[in-house]
N, C-alpha and C. Protein backbone atom coordinates (compact mmCIF):
# COMPACT_ATOMS: atom_id res chain seq x y z
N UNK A 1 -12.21 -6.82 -2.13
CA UNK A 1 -11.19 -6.63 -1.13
C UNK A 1 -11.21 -7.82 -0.19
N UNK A 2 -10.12 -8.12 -0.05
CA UNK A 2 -10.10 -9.68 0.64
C UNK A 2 -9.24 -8.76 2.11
N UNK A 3 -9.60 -9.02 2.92
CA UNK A 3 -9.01 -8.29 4.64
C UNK A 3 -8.07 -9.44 5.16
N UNK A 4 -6.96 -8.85 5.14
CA UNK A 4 -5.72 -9.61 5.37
C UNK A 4 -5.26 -10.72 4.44
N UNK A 5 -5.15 -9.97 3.01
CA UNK A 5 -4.88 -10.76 2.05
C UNK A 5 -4.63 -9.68 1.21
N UNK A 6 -2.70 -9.36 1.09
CA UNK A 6 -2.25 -8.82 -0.04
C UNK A 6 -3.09 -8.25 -1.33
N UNK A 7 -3.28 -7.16 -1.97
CA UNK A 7 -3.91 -6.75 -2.96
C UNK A 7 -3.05 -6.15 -4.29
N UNK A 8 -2.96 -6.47 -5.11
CA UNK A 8 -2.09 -5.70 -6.20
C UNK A 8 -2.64 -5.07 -7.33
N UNK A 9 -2.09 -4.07 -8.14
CA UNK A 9 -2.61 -3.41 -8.81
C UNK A 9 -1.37 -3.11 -9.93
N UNK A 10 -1.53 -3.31 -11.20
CA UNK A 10 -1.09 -2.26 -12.03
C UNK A 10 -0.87 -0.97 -12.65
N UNK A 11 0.17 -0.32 -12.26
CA UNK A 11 0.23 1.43 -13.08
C UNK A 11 1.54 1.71 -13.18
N UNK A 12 1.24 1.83 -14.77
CA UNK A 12 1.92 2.65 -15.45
C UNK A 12 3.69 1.74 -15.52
N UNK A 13 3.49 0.42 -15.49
CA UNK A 13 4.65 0.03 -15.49
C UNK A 13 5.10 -1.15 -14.21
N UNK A 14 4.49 -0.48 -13.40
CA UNK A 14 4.48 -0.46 -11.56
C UNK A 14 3.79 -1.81 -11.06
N UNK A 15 3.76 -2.28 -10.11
CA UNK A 15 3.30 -2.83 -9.46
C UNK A 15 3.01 -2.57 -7.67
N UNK A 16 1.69 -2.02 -7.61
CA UNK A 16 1.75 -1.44 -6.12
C UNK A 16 1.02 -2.70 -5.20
N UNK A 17 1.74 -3.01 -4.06
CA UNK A 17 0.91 -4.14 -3.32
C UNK A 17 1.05 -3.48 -2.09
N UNK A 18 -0.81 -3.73 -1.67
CA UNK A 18 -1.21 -3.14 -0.36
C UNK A 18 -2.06 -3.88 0.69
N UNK A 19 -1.81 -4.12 1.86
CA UNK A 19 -1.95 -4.96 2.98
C UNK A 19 -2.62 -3.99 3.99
N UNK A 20 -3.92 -4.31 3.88
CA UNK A 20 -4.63 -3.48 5.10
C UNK A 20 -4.91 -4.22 6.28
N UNK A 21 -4.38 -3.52 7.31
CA UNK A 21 -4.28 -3.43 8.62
C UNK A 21 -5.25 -3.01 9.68
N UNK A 22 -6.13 -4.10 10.37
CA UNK A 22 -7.01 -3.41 11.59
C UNK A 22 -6.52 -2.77 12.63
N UNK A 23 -6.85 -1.62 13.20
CA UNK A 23 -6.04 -1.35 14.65
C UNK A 23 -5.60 -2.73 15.41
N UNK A 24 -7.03 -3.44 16.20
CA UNK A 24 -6.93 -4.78 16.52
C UNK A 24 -7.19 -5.82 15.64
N UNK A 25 -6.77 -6.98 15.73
CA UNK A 25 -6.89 -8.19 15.16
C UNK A 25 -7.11 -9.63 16.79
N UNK A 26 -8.02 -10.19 16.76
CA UNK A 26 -9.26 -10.72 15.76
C UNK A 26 -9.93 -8.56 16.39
N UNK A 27 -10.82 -8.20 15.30
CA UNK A 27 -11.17 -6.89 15.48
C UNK A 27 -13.23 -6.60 16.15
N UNK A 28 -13.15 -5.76 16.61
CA UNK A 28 -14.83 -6.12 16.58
C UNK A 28 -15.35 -5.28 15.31
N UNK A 29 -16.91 -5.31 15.63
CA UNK A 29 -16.99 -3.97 14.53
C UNK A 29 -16.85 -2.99 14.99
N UNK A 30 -16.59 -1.90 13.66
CA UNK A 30 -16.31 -0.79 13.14
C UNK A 30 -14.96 -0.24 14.24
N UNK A 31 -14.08 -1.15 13.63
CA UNK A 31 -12.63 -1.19 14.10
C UNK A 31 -11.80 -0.21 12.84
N UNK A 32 -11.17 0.52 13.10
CA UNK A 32 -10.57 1.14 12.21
C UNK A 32 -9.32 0.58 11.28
N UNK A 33 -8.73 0.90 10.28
CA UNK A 33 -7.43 0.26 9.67
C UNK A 33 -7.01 1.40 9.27
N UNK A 34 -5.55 0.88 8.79
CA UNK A 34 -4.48 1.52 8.38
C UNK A 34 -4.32 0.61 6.94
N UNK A 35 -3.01 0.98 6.15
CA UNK A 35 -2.21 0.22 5.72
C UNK A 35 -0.16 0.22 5.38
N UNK A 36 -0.32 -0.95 4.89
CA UNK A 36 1.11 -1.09 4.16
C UNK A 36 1.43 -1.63 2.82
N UNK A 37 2.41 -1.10 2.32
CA UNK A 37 2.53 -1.33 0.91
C UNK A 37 3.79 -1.31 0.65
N UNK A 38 4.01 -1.50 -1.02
CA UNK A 38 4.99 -1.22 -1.83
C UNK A 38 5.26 -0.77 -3.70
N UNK A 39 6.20 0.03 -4.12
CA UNK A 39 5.54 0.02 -5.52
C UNK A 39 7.40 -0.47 -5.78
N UNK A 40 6.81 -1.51 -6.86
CA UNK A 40 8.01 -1.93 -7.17
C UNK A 40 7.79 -2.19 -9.02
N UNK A 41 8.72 -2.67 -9.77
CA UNK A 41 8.98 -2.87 -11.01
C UNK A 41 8.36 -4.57 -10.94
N UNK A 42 7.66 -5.17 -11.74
CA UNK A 42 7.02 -6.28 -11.74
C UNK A 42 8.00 -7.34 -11.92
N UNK A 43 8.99 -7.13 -12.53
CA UNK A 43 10.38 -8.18 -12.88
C UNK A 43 11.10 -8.56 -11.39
N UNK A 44 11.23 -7.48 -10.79
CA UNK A 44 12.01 -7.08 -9.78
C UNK A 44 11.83 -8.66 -8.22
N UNK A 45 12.81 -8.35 -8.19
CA UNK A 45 12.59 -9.46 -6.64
C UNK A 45 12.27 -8.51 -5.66
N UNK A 46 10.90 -8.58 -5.15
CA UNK A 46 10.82 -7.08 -4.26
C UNK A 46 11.12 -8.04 -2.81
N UNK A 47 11.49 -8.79 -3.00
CA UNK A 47 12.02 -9.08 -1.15
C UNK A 47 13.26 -8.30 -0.92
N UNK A 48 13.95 -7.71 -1.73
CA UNK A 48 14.66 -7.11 -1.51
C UNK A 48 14.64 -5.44 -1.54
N UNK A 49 14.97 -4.77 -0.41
CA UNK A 49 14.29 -3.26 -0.05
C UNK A 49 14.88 -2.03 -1.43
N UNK A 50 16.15 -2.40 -1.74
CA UNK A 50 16.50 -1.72 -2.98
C UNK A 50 15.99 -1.89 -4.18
N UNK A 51 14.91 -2.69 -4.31
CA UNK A 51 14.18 -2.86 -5.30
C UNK A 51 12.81 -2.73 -5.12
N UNK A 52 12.43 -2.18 -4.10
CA UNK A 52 10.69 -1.75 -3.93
C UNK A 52 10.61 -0.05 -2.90
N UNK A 53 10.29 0.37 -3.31
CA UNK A 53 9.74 1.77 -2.45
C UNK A 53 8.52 1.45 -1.72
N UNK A 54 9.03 1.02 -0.11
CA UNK A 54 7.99 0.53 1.03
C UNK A 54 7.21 2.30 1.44
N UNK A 55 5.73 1.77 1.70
CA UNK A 55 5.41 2.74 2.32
C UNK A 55 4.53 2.68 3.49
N UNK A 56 3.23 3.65 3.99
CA UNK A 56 2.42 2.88 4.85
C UNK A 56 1.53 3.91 5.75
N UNK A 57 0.53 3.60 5.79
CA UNK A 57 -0.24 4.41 6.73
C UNK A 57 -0.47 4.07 8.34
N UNK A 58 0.35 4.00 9.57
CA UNK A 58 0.36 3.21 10.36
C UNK A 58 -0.69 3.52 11.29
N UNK A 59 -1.09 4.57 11.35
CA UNK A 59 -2.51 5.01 12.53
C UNK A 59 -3.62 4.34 11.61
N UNK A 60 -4.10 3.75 12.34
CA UNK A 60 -5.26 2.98 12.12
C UNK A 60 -6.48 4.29 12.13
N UNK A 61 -6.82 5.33 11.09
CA UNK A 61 -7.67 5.93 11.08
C UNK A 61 -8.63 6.09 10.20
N UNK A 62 -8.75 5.01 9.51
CA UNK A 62 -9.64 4.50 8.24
C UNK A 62 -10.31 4.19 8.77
N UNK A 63 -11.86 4.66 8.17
CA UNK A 63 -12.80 3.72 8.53
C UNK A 63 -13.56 2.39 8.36
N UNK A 64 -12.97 2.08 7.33
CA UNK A 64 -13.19 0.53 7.14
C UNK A 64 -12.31 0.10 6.14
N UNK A 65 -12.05 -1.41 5.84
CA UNK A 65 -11.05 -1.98 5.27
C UNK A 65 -11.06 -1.64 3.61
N UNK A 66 -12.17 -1.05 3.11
CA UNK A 66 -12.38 -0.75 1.41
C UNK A 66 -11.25 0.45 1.53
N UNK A 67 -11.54 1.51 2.31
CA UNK A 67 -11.32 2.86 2.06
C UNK A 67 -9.70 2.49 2.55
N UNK A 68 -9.32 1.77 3.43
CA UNK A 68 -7.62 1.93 3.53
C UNK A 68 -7.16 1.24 2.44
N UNK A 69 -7.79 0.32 1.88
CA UNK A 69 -7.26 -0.07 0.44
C UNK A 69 -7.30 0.54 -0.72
N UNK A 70 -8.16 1.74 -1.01
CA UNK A 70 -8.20 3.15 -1.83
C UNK A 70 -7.16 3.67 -1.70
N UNK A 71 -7.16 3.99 -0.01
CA UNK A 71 -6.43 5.11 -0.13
C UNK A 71 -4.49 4.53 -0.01
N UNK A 72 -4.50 2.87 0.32
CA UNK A 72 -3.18 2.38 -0.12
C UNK A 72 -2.97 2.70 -1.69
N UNK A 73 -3.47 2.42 -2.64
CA UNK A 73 -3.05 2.40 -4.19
C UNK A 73 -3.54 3.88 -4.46
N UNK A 74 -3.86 4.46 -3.56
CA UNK A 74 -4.02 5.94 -3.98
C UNK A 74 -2.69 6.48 -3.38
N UNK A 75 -1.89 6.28 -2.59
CA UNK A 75 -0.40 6.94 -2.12
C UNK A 75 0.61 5.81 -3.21
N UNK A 76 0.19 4.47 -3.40
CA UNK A 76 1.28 3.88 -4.29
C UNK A 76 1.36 4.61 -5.65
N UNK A 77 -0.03 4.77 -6.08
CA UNK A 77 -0.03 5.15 -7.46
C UNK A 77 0.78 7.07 -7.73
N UNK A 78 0.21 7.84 -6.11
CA UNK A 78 1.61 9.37 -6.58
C UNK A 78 2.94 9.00 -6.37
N UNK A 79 3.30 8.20 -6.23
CA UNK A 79 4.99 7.22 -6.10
C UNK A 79 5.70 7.58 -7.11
N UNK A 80 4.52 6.88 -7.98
CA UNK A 80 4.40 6.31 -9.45
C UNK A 80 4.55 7.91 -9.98
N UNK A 81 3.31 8.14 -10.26
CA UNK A 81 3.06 9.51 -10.57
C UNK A 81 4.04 10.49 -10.86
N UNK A 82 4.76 10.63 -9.45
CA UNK A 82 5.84 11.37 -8.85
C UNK A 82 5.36 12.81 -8.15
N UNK A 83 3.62 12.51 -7.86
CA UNK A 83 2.91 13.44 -7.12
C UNK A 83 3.17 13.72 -5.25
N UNK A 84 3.71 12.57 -5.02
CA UNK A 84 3.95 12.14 -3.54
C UNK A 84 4.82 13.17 -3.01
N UNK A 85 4.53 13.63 -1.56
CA UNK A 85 5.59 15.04 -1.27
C UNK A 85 7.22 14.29 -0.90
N UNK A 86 7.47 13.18 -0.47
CA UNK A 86 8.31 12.45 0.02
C UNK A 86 8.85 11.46 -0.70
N UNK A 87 8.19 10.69 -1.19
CA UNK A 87 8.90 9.30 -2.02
C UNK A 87 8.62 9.00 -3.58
N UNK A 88 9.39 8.34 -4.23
CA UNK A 88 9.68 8.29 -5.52
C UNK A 88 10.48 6.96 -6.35
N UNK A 89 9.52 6.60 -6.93
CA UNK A 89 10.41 6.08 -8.05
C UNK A 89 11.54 5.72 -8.62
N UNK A 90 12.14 7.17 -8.37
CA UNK A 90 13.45 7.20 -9.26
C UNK A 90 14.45 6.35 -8.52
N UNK A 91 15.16 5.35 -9.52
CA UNK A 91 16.10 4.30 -9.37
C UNK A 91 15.91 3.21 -9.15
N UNK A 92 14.43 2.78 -9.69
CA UNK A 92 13.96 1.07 -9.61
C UNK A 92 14.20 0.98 -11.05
């Protein structure tokens, strides 16, 4: 896990990229994070919002930068899935 350096992952087709976030930045220790992401189609130009399903954990209540990056490709990947109570896939 590289901290403040984009992470990507493959599933199932997908491409989920997740950006973890300290509450503060420069941070001290045991500063909490959040994150942000996206799951998009790997072809796709995801600068554009109709072609990526943005998501994001914005309260910084992680306890360290591994576990908000779990638990980023752990909400990209039910996207995917279609386990997620809110967002989806369908139409990328």
């Amino acid at each position: 896990m590289a901290e403040g350096k984009e992470q990507f992952e493959d599933h199932k087709g997908f491409t989920i990229r997740v950006l973890v976030v300290p509450e503060y930045s420069p941070h001290p220790p045991d500063v909490t994070f959040g994150y942000v992401g996206y799951v998009a189609r790997p072809e796709t130009d995801f600068r554009y919002s109709s072609s990526r399903v943005n998501f994001s954990h914005s309260v910084a209540d992680l306890a360290n930068a591994e576990a908000a990056e779990r638990a980023g490709f752990a909400e990209g990947r039910s996207i995917i899935d279609r386990t997620h109570p809110d967002l989806s896939v369908d139409g990328l």
